[in-house]
C-alpha atoms as a PDB file:
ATOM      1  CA  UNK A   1       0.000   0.000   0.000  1.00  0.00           C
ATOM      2  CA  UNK A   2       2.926   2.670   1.320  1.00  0.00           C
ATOM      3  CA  UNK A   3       4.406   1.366  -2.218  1.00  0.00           C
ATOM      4  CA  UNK A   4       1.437   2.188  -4.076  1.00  0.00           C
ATOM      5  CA  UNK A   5       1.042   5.470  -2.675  1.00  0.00           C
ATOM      6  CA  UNK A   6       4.611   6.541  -2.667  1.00  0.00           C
ATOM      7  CA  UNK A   7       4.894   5.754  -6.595  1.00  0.00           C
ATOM      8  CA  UNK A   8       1.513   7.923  -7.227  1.00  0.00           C
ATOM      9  CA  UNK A   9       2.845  10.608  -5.504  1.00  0.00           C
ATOM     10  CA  UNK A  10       0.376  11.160  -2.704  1.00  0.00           C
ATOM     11  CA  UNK A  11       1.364  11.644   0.758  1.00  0.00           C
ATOM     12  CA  UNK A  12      -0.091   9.428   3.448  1.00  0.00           C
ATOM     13  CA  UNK A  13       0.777  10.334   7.115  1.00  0.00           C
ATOM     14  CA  UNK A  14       3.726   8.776   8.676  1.00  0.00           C
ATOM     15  CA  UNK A  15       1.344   7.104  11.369  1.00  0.00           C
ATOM     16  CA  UNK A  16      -0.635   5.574   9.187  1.00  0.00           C
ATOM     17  CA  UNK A  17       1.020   2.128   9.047  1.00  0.00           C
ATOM     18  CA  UNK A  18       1.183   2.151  12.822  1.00  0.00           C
ATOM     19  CA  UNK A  19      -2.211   3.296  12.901  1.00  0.00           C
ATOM     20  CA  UNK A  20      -3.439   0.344  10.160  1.00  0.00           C
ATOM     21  CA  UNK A  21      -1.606  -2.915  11.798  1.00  0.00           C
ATOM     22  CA  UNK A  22      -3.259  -1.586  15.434  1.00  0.00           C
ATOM     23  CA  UNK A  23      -6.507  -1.532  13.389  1.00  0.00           C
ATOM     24  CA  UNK A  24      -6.163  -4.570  11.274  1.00  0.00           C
ATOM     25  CA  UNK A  25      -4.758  -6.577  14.808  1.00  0.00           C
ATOM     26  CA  UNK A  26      -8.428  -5.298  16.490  1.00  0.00           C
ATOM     27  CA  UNK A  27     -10.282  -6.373  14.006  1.00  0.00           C
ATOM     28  CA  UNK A  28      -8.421  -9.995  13.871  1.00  0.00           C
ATOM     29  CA  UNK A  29      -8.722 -10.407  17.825  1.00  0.00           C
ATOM     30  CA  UNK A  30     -12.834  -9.855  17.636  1.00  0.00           C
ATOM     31  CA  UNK A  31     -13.465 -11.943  14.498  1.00  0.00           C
ATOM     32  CA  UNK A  32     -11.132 -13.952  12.733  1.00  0.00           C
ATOM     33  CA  UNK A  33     -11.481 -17.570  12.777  1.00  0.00           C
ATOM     34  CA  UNK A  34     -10.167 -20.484  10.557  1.00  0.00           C
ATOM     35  CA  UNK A  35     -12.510 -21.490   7.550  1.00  0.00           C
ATOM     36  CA  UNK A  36     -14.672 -24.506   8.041  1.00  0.00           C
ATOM     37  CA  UNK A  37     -13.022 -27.671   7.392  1.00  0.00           C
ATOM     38  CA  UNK A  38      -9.151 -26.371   7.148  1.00  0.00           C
ATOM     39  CA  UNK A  39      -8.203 -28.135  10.523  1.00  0.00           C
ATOM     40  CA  UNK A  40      -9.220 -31.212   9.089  1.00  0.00           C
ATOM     41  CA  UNK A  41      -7.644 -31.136   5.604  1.00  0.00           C
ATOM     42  CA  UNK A  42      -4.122 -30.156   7.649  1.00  0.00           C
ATOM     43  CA  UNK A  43      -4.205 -33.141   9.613  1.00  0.00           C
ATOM     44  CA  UNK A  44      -4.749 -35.592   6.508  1.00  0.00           C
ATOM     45  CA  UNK A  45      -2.516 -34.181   4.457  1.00  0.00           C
ATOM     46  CA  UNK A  46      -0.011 -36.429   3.910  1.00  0.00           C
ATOM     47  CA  UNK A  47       3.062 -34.880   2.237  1.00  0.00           C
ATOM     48  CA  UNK A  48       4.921 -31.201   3.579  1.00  0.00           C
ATOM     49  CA  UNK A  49       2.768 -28.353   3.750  1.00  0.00           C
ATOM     50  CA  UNK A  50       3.906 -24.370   3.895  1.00  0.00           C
ATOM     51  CA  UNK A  51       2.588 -20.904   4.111  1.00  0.00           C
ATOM     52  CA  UNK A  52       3.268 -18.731   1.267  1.00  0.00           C
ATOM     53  CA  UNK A  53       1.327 -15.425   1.957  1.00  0.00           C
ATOM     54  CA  UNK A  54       1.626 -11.737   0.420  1.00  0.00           C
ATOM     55  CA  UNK A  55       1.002 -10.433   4.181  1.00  0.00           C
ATOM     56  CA  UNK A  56       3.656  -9.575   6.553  1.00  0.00           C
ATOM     57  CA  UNK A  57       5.560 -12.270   8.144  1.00  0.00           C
ATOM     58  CA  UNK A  58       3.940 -10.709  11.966  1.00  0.00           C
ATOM     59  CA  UNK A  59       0.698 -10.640  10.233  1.00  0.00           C
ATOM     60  CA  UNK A  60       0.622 -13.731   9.195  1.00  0.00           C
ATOM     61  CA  UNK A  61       1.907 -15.177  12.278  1.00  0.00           C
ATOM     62  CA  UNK A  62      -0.554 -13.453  14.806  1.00  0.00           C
ATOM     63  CA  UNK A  63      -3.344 -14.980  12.421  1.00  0.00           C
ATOM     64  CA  UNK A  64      -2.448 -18.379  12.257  1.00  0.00           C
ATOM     65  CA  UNK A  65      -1.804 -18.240  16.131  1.00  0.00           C
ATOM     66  CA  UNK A  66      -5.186 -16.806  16.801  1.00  0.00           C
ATOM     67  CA  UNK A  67      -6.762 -19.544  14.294  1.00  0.00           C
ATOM     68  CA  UNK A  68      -5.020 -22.704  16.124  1.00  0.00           C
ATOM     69  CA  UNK A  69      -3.422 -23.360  12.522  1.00  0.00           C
ATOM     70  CA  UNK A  70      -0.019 -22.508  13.857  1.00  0.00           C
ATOM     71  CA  UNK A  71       1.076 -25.595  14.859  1.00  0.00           C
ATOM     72  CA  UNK A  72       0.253 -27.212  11.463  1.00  0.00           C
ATOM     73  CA  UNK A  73       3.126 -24.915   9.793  1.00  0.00           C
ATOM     74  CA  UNK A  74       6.001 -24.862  12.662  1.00  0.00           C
ATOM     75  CA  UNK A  75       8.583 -22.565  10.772  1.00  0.00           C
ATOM     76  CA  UNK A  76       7.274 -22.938   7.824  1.00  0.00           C
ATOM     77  CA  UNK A  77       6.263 -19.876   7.074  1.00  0.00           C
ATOM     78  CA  UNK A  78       7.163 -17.706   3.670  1.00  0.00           C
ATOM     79  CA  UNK A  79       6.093 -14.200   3.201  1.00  0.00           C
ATOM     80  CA  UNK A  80       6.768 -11.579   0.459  1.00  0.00           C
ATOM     81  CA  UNK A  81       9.424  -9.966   2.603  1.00  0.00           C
ATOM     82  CA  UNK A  82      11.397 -12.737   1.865  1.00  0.00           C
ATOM     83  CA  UNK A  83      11.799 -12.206  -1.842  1.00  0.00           C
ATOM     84  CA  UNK A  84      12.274  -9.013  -4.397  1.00  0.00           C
ATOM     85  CA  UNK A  85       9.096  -9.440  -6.334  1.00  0.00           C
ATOM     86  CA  UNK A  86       5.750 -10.376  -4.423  1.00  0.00           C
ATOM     87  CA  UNK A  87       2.894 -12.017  -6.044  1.00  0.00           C
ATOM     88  CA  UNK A  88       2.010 -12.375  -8.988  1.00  0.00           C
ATOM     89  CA  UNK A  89       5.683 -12.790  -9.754  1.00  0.00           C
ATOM     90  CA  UNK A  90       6.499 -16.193  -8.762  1.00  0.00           C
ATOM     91  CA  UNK A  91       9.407 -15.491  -6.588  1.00  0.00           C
ATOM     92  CA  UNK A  92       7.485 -16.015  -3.488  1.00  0.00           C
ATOM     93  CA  UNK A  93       6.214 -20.031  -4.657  1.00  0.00           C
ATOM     94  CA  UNK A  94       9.434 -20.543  -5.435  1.00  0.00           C
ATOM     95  CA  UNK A  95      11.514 -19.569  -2.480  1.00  0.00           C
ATOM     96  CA  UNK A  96       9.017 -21.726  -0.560  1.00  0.00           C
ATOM     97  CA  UNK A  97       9.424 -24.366  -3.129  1.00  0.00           C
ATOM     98  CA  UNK A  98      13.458 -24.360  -2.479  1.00  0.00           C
ATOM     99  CA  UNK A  99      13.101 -24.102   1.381  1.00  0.00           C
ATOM    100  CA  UNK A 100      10.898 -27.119   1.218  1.00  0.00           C
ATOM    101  CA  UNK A 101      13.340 -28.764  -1.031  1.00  0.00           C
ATOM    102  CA  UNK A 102      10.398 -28.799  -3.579  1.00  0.00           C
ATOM    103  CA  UNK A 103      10.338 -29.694  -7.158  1.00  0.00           C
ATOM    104  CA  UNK A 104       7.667 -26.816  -7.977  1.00  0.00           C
ATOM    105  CA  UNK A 105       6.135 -28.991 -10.821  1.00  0.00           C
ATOM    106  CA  UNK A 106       4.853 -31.542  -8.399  1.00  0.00           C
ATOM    107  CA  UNK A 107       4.077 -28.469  -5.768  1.00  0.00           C
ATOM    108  CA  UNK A 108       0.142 -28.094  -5.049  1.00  0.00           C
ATOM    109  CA  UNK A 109      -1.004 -24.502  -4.718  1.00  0.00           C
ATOM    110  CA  UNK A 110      -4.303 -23.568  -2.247  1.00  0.00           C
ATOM    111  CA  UNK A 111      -4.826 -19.860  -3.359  1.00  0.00           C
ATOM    112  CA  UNK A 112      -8.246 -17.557  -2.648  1.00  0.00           C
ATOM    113  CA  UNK A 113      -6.521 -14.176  -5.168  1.00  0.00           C
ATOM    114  CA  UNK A 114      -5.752 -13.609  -8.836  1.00  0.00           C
ATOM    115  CA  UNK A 115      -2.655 -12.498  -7.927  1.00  0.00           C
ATOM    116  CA  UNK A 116      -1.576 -16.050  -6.181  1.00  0.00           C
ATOM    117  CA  UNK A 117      -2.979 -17.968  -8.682  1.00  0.00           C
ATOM    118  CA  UNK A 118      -1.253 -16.396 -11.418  1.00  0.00           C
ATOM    119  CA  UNK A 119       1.854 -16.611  -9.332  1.00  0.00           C
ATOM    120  CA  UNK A 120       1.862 -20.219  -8.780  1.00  0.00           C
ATOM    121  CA  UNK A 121       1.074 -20.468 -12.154  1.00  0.00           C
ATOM    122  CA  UNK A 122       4.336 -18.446 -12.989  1.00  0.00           C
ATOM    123  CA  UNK A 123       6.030 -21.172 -10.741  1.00  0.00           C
ATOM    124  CA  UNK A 124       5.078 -23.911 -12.614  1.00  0.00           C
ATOM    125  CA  UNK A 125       2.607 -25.118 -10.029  1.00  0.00           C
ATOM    126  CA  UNK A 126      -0.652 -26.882 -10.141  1.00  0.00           C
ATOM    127  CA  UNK A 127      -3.316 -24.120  -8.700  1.00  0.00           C
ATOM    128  CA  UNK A 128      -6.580 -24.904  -7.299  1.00  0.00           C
ATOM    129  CA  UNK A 129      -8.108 -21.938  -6.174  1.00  0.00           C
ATOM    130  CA  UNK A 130     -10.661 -21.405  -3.184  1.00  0.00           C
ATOM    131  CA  UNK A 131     -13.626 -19.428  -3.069  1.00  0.00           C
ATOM    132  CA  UNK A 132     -14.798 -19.677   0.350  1.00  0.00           C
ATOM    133  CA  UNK A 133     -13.570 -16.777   1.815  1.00  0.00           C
ATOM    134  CA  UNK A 134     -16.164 -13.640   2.597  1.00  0.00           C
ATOM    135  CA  UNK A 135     -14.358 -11.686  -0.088  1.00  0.00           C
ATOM    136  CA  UNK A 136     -15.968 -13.406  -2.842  1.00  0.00           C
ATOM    137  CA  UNK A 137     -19.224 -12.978  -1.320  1.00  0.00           C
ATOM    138  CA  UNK A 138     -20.852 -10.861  -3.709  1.00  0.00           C
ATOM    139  CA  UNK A 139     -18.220 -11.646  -7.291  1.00  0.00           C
ATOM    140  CA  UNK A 140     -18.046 -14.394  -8.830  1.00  0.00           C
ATOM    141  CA  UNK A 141     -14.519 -15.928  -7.545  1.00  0.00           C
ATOM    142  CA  UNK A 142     -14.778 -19.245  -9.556  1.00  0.00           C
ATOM    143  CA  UNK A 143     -14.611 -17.201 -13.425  1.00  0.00           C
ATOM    144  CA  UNK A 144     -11.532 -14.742 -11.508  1.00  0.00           C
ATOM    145  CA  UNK A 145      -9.627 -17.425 -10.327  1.00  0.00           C
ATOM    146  CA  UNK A 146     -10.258 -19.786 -13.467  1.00  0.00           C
ATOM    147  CA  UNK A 147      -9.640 -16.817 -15.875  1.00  0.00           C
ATOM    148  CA  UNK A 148      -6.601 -16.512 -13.561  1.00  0.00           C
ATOM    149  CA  UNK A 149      -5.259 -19.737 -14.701  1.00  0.00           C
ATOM    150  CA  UNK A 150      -6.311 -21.700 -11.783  1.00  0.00           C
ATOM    151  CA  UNK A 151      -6.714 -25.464 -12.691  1.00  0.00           C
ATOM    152  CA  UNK A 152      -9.468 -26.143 -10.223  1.00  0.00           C
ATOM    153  CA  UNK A 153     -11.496 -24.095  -8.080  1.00  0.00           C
ATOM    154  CA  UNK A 154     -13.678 -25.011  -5.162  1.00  0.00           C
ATOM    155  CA  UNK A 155     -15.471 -23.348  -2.448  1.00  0.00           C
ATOM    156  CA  UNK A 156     -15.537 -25.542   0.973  1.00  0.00           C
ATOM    157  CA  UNK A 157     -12.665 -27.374   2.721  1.00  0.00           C
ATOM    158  CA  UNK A 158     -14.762 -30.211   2.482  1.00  0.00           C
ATOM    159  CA  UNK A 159     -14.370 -30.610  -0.878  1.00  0.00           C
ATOM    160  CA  UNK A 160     -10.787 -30.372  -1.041  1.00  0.00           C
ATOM    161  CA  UNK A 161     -10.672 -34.327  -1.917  1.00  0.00           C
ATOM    162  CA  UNK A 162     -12.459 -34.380  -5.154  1.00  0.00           C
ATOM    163  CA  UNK A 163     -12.899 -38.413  -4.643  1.00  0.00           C
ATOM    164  CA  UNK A 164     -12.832 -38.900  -0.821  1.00  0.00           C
ATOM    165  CA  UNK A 165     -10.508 -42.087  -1.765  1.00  0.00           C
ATOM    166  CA  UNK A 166      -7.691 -39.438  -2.793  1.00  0.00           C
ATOM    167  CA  UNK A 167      -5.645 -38.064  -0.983  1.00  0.00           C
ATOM    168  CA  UNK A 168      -2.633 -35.371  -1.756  1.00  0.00           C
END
């Protein structure tokens, strides 16, 4: 955002970040919770899982703490701070891919933005995107993310095994 506005031209005050994580942290602590389902699609995964998110690293931290999903990650937790280009560049996938020690072609991507998808994309990652997040409450997520370049797009946890005999 400070990048956005900085490369516009416009001023913002120099309290506003300050001002926007105290709001943002407020607003996590009286309402966020984990989406139906995830919990249970963590604990049967069966290969190495990671979080690859555009939000800070304290951000995203403080949300997965709050959510109970913390322990599901450990350390393994990637953020765009880590890289030069942040989604949709791919740099992001694929410094996560090469932590994980990775082969990004056989790398499964869980993304809910355009951005991500076309990121993981850029990696050279399979992309199924998710549309069960409030944001795509009133749009029609499934065309974005499949216009996107997602390869399959779903909207509950639940159905995160197409054929409840497979499992990733």
């Amino acid at each position: 955002m400070l990048q956005h506005y900085a490369g516009s031209g416009q001023l913002i005050a120099e309290k506003f970040s300050t001002e926007l994580t105290a709001k943002v942290r407020e607003a996590f602590l009286s309402g966020l919770c984990p989406i139906a389902g995830v919990s249970t699609v963590l604990e049967r995964l069966q290969i190495p899982s990671c979080v690859a998110s555009s939000s800070d690293f304290d951000r995203v931290s403080f949300s997965l703490s709050l959510t109970g999903l913390a322990p599901h990650f450990d350390s393994r937790l990637y953020t765009s701070q880590m890289v030069q280009l942040g989604k949709p560049a791919p740099d992001l996938f694929l410094y996560a891919a090469a932590a994980m020690q990775a082969d990004p072609r056989r790398t499964l991507v869980i993304e809910d933005s355009v951005s991500g998808v076309k990121a993981g994309k850029a990696a050279g990652m399979t992309v199924w995107g998710f549309v069960g997040g409030s944001h795509y409450h009133s749009r029609d997520g499934r065309a974005l993310l499949y216009d996107a370049g997602a390869d399959r797009v779903f909207e509950r946890m639940a159905d995160f095994w197409p054929n409840e005999s497979e499992k990733v």
